[in-house]
N, C-alpha and C. Protein backbone atom coordinates (compact mmCIF):
# COMPACT_ATOMS: atom_id res chain seq x y z
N UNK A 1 0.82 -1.20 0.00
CA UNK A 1 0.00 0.00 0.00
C UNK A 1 0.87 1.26 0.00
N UNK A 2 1.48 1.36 0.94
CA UNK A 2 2.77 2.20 0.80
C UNK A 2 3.49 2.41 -0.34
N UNK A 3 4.36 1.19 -0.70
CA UNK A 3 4.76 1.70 -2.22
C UNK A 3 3.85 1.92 -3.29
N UNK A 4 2.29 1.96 -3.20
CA UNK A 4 1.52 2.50 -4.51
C UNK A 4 1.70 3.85 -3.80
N UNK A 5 1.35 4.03 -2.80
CA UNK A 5 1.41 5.60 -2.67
C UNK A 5 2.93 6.52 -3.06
N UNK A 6 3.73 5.86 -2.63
CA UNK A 6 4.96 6.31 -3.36
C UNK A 6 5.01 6.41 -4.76
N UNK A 7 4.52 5.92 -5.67
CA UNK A 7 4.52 5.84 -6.99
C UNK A 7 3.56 6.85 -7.72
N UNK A 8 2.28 6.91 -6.43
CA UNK A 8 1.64 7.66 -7.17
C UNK A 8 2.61 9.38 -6.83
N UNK A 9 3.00 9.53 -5.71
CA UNK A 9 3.66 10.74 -5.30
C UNK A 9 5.05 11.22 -6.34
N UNK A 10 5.73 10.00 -6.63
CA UNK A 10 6.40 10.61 -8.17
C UNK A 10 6.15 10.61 -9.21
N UNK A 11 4.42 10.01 -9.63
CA UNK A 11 4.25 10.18 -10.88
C UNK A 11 3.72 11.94 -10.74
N UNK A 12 3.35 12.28 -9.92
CA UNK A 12 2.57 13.74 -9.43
C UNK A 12 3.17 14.54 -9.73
N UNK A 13 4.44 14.69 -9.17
CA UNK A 13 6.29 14.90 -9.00
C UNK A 13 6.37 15.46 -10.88
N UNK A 14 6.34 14.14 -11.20
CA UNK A 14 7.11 14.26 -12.59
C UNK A 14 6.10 14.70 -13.75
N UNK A 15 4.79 14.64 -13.50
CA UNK A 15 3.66 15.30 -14.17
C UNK A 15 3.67 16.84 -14.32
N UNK A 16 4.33 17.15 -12.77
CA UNK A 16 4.44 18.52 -12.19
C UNK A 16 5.92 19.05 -13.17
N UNK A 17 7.14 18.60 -12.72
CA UNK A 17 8.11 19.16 -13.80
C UNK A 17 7.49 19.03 -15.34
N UNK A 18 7.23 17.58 -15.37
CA UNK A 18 7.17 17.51 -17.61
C UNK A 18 6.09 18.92 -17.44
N UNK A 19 5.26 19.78 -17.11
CA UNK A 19 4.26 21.25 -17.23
C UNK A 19 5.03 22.01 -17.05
N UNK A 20 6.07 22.23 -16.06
CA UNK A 20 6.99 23.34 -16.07
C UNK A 20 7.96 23.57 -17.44
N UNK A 21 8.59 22.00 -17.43
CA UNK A 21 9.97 22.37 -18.86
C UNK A 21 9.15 22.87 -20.10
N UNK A 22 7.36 22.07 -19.72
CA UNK A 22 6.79 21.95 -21.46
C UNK A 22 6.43 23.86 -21.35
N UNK A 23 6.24 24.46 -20.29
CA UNK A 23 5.95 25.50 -19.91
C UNK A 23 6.91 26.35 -20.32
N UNK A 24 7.75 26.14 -20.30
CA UNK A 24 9.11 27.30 -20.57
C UNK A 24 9.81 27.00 -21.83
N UNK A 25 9.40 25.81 -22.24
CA UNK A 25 9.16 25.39 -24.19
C UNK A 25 8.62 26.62 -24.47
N UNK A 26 7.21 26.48 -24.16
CA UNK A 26 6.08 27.56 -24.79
C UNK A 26 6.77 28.79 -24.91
N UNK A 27 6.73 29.00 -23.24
CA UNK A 27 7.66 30.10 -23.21
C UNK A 27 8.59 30.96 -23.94
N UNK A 28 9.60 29.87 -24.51
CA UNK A 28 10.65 30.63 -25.38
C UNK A 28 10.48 30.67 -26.98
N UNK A 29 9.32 29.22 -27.18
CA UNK A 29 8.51 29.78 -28.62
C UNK A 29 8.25 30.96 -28.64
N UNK A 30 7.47 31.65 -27.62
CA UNK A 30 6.56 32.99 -27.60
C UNK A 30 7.73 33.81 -27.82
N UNK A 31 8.76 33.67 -26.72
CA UNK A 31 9.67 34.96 -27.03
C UNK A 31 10.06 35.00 -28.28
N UNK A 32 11.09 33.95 -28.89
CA UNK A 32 11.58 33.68 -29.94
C UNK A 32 10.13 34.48 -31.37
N UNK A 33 9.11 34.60 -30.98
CA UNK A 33 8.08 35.15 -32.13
C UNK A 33 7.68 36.33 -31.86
N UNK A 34 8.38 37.02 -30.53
CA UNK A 34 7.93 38.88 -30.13
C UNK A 34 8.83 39.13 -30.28
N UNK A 35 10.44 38.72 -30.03
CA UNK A 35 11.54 39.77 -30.01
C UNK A 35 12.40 39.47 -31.45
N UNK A 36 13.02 40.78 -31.78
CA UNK A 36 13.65 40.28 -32.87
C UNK A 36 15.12 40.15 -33.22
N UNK A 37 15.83 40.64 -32.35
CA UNK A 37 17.29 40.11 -32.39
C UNK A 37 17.24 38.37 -31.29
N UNK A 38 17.20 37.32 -32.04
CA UNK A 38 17.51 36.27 -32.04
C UNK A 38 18.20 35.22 -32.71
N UNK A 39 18.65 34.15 -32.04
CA UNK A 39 19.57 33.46 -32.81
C UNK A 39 18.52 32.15 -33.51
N UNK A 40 18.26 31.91 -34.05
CA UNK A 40 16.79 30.68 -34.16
C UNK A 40 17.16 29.21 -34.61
N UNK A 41 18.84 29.09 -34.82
CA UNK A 41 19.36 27.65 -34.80
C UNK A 41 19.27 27.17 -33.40
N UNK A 42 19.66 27.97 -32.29
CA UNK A 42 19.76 27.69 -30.93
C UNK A 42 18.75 27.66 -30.64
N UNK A 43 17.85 28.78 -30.43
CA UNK A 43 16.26 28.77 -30.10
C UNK A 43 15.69 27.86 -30.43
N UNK A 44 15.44 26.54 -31.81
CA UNK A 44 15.05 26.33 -31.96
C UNK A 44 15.12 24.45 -31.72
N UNK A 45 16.65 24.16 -31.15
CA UNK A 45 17.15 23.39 -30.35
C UNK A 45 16.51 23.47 -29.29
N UNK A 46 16.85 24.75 -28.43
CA UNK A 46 16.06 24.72 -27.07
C UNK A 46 14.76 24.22 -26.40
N UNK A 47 14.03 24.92 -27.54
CA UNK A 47 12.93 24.21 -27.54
C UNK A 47 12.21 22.90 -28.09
N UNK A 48 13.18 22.89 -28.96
CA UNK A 48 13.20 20.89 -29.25
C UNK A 48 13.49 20.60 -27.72
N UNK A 49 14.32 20.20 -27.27
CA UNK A 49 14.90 19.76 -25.97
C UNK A 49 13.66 20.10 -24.76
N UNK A 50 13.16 21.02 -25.07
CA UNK A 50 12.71 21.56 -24.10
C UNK A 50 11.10 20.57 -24.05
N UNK A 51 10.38 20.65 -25.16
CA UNK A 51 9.49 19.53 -25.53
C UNK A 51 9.98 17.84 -25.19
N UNK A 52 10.89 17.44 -25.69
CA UNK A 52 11.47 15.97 -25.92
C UNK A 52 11.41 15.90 -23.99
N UNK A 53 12.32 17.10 -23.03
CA UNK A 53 12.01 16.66 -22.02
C UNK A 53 11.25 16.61 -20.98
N UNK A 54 10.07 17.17 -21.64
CA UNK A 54 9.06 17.11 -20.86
C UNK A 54 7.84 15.97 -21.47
N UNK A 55 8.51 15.69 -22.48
CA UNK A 55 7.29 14.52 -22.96
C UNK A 55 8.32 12.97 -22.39
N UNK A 56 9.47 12.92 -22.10
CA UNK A 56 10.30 12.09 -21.03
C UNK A 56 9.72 11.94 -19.88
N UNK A 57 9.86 13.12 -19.72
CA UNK A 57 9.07 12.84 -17.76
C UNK A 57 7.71 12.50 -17.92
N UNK A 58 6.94 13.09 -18.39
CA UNK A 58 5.58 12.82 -18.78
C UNK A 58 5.48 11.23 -19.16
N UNK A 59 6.52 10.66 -19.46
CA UNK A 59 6.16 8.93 -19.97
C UNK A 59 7.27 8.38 -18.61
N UNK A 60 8.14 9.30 -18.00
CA UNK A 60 8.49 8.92 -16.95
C UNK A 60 7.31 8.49 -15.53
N UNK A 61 6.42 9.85 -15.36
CA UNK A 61 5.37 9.70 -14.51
C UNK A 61 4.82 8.60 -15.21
N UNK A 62 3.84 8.34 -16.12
CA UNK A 62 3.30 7.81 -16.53
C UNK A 62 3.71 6.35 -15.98
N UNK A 63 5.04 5.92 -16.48
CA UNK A 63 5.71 4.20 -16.46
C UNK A 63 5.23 4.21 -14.60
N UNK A 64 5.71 5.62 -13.79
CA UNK A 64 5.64 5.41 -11.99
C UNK A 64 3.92 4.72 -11.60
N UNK A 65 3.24 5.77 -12.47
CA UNK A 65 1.48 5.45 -12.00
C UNK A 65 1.46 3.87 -12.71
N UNK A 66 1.50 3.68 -13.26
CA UNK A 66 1.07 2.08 -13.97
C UNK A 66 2.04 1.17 -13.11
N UNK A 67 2.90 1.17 -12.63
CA UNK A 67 3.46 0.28 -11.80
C UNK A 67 4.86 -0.62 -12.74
N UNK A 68 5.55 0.48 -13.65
CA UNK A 68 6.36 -0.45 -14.46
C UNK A 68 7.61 -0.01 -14.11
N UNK A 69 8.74 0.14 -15.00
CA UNK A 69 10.25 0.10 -14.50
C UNK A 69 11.02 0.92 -15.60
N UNK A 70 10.09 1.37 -16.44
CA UNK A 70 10.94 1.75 -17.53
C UNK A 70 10.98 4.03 -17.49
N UNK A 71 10.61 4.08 -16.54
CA UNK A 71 10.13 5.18 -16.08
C UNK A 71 11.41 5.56 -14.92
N UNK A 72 11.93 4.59 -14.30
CA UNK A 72 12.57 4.72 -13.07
C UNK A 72 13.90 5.68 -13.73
N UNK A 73 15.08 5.05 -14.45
CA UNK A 73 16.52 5.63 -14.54
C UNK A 73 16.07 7.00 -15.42
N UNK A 74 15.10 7.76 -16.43
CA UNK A 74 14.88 8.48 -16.89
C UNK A 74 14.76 10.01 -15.44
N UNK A 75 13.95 9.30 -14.91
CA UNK A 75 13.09 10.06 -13.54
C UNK A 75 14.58 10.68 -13.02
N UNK A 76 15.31 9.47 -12.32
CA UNK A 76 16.25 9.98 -11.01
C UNK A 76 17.44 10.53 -12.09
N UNK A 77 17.83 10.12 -13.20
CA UNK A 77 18.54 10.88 -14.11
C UNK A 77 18.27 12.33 -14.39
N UNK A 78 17.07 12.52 -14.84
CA UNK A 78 16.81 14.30 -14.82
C UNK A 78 16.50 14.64 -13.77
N UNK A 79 16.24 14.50 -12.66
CA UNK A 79 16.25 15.30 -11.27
C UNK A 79 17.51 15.29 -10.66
N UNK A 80 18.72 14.33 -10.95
CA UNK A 80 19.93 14.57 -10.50
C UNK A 80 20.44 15.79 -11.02
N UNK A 81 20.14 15.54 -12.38
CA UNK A 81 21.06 17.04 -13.37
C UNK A 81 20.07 18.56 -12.68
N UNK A 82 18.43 18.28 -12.45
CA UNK A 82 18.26 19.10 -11.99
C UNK A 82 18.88 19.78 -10.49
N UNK A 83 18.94 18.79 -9.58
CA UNK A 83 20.22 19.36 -8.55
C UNK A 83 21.13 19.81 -9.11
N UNK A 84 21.69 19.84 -10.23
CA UNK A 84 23.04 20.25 -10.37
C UNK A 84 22.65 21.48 -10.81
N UNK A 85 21.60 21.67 -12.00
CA UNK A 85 20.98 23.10 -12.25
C UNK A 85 20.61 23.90 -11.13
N UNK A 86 20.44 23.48 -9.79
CA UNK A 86 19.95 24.18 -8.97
C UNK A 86 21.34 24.74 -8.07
N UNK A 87 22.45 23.87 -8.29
CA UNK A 87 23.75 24.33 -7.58
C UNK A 87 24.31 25.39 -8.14
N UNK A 88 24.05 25.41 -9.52
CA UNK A 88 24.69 26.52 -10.32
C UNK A 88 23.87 27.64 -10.62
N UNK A 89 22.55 27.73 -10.17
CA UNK A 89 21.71 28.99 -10.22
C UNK A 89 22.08 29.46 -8.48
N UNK A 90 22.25 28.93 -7.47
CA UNK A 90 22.67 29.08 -6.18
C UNK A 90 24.01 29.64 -6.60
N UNK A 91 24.83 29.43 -7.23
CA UNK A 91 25.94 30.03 -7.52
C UNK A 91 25.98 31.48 -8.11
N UNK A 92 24.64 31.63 -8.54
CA UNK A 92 24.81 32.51 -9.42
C UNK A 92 24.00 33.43 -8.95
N UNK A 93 23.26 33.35 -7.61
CA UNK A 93 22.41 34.14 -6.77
C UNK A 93 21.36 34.00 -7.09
N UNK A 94 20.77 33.22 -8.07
CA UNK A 94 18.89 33.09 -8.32
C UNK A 94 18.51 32.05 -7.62
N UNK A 95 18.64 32.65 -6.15
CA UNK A 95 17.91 31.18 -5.53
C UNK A 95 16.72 30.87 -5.24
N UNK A 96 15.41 31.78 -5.80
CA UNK A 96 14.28 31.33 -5.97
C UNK A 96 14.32 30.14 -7.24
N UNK A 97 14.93 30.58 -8.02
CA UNK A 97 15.11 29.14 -9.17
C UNK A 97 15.31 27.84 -8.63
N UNK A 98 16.45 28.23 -8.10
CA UNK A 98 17.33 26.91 -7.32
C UNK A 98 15.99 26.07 -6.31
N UNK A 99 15.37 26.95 -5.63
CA UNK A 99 14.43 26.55 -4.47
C UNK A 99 13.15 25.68 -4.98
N UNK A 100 12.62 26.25 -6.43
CA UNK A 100 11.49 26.04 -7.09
C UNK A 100 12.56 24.09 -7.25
N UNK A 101 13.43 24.34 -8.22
CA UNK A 101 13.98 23.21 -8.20
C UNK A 101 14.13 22.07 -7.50
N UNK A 102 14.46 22.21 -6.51
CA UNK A 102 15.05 21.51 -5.13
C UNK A 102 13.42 20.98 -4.08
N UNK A 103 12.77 21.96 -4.45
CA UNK A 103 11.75 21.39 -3.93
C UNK A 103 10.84 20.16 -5.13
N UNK A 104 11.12 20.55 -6.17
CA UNK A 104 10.48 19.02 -6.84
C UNK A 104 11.64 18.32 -7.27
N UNK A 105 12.78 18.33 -7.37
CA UNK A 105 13.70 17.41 -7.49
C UNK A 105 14.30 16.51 -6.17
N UNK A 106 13.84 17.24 -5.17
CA UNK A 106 14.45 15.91 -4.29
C UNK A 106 13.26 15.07 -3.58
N UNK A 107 12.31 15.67 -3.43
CA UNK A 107 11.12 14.42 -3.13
C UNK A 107 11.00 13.56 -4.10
N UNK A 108 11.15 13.84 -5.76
CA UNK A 108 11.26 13.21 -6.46
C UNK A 108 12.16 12.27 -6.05
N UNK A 109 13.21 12.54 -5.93
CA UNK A 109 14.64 11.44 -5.88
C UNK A 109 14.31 10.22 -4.84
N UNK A 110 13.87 10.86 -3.54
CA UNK A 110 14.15 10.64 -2.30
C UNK A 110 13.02 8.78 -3.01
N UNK A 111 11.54 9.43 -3.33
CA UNK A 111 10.51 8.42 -3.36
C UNK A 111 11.26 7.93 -4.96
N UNK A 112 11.76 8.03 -5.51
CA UNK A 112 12.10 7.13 -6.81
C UNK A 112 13.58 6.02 -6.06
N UNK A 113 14.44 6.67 -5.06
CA UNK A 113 15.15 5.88 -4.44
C UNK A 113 14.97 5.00 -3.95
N UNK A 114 13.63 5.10 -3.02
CA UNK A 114 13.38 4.38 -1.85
C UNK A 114 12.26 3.16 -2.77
N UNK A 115 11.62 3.40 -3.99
CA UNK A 115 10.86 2.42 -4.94
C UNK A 115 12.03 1.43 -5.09
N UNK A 116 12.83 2.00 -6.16
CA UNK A 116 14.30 1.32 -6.54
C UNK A 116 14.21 0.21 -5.68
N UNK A 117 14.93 0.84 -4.40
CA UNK A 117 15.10 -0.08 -3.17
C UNK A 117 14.50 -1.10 -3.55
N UNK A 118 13.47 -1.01 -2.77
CA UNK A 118 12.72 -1.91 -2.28
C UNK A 118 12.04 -2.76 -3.19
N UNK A 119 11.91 -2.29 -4.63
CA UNK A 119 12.12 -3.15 -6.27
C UNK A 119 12.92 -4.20 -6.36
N UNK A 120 14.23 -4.13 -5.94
CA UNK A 120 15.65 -4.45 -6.24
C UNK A 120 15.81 -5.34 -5.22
């Protein structure tokens, strides 16, 4: 019972980031179509990436709610790098970024660890 509730708490988790990255996709579409000194080989990478990883997590949550395994190394893989994005915005003094981060990247981790576990 416990570990469904864990599963459902990082599919929530990772439902919640894949809306933010797909969010700041949108995001830089929009800018990239109001401002006009831009670069649009890069821009347009970015937001590839920016889609691809939020439709990841999105099939990441997804694999957590259904009860499968193929969801797991995707999950704790982009919330690790997101700690690291959050060390280097802390570095850089935007630590509301860092905070927004840190608060869905490590409950994430913590309940995708402790699944692992107890999977394994």
């Amino acid at each position: 019972m416990i570990h469904n509730s864990k599963r459902k708490y990082v599919a929530v988790l990772l439902y919640i980031e894949a809306a933010i990255v797909l969010a700041l996709g949108v995001w830089l579409g929009v800018l990239g179509l109001t401002h006009d000194k831009k670069e649009l080989a890069p821009l347009l990478g970015v937001i590839v990436f920016a889609v691809l990883g939020a439709v990841g997590l999105f099939a990441s949550g997804r694999g957590y709610k259904n009860g499968k395994n193929y969801g797991r190394s995707p999950a704790i893989l982009a919330n690790l790098i997101a700690v690291g994005v959050a060390y280097y915005q802390i570095q850089g003094h935007f630590y509301i970024g860092a905070i927004i981060i840190l608060v869905l990247a490590l409950p994430t981790l913590y309940f995708a660890f402790s699944i692992a576990k107890n999977e394994g």
